[in-house]
Structures are given as C-alpha cells and as structure tokens.
Protein backbone atom coordinates (compact mmCIF):
# COMPACT_ATOMS: atom_id res chain seq x y z
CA UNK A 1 -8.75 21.89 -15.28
CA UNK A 2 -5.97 19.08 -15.67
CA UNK A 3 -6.70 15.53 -14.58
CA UNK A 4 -4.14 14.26 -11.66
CA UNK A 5 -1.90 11.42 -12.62
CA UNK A 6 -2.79 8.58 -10.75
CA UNK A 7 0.39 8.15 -8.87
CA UNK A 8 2.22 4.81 -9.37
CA UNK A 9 1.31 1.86 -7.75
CA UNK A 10 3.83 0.74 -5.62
CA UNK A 11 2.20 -1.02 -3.00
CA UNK A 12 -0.29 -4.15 -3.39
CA UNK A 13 -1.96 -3.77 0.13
CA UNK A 14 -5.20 -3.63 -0.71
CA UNK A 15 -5.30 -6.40 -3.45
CA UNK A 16 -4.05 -8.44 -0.50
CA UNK A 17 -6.56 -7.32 1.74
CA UNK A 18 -9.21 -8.00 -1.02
CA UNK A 19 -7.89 -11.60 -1.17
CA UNK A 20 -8.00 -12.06 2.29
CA UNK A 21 -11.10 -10.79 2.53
CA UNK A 22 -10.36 -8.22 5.18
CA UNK A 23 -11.04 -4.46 4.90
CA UNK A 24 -9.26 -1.50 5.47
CA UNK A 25 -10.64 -0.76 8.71
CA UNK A 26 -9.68 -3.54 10.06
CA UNK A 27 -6.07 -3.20 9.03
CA UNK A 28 -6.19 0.23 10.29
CA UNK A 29 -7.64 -0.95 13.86
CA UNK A 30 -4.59 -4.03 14.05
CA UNK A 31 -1.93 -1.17 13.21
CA UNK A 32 -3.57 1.26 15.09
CA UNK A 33 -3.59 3.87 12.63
CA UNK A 34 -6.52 6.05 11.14
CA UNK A 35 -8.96 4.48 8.68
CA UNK A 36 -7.69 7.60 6.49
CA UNK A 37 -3.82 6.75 7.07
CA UNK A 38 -4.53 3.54 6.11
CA UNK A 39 -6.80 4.81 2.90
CA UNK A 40 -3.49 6.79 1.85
CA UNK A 41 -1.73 4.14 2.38
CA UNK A 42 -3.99 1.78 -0.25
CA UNK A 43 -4.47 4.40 -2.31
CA UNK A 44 -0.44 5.02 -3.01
CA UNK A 45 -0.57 8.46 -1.34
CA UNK A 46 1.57 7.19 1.64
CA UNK A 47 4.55 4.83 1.49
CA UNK A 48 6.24 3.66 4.33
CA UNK A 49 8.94 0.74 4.12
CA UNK A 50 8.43 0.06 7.92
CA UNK A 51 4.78 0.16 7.79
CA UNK A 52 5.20 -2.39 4.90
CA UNK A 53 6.84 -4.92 7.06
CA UNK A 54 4.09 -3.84 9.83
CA UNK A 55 1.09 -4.64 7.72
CA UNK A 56 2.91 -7.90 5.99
CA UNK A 57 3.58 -9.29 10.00
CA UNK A 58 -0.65 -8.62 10.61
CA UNK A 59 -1.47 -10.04 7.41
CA UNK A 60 0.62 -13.00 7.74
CA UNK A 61 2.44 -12.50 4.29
CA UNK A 62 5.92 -11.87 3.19
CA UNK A 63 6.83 -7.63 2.39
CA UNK A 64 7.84 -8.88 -1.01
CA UNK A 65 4.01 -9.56 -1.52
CA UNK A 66 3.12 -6.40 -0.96
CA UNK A 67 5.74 -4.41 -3.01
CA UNK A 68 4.48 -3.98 -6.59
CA UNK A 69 7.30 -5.89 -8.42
CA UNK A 70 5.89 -4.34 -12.15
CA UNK A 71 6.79 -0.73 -10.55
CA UNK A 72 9.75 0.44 -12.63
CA UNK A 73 10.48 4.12 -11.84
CA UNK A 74 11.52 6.69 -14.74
CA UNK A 75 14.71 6.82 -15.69
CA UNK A 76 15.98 10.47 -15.50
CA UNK A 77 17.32 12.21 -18.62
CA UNK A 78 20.58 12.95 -18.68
C-alpha cells in the first residue's frame, strides 16, 4: 500500500497554539467549531482564509503569523 503525502503545510496554527500554550479544544470552543474541524484545520486538511483571520482575532496575532511564509506551491509544467 502507498504512503500518503503529507500535504503541505500551509498554516502555522498549531505552532502558535503550542507557543501560547493553548490547545486545540480550546480554539475550537472560542470559534465554535468541532474539536475535529479544528484538528483538520491544524493538521492542513482544511484551509480557510476567513477562518484564518477568525483564529488570528482569538489568538491575538496578526494572519500573516499564521500563514506558512516557506510554503512555495509547484510550479506547473508547461
């Protein structure tokens, strides 16, 4: 069986989180959102530029903290 790709990281939510200290769930429970939207959103499986700016204004940080500024997307072959 083939191993999934870890898809790219494009969000830094939850190494802001860890920083501050402050879980998941409690994210979740300010946005009022599931603990498992919130796990797809941590775990790159969800991306939502309004949710960004949602969970920047809770956590008291600029959105540009939370966007991944190493992500460079593939370039498409011509």
């Amino acid at each position: 069986m083939k191993k999934k790709d870890n898809p790219p990281k494009l969000n830094r939510v939850a190494e802001v989180l860890k920083a501050q200290g402050r879980s998941q769930r409690w994210l979740a429970e300010k946005l009022g959102i599931s603990t498992n939207a919130m796990h797809n959103i941590c775990s790159q499986q969800s991306q939502s530029l309004e949710r960004l700016f949602e969970i920047a204004d809770v956590l008291g940080v600029s959105v540009l903290v939370l966007i991944n500024d190493d992500y460079k997307p593939e370039q498409k072959k011509s």
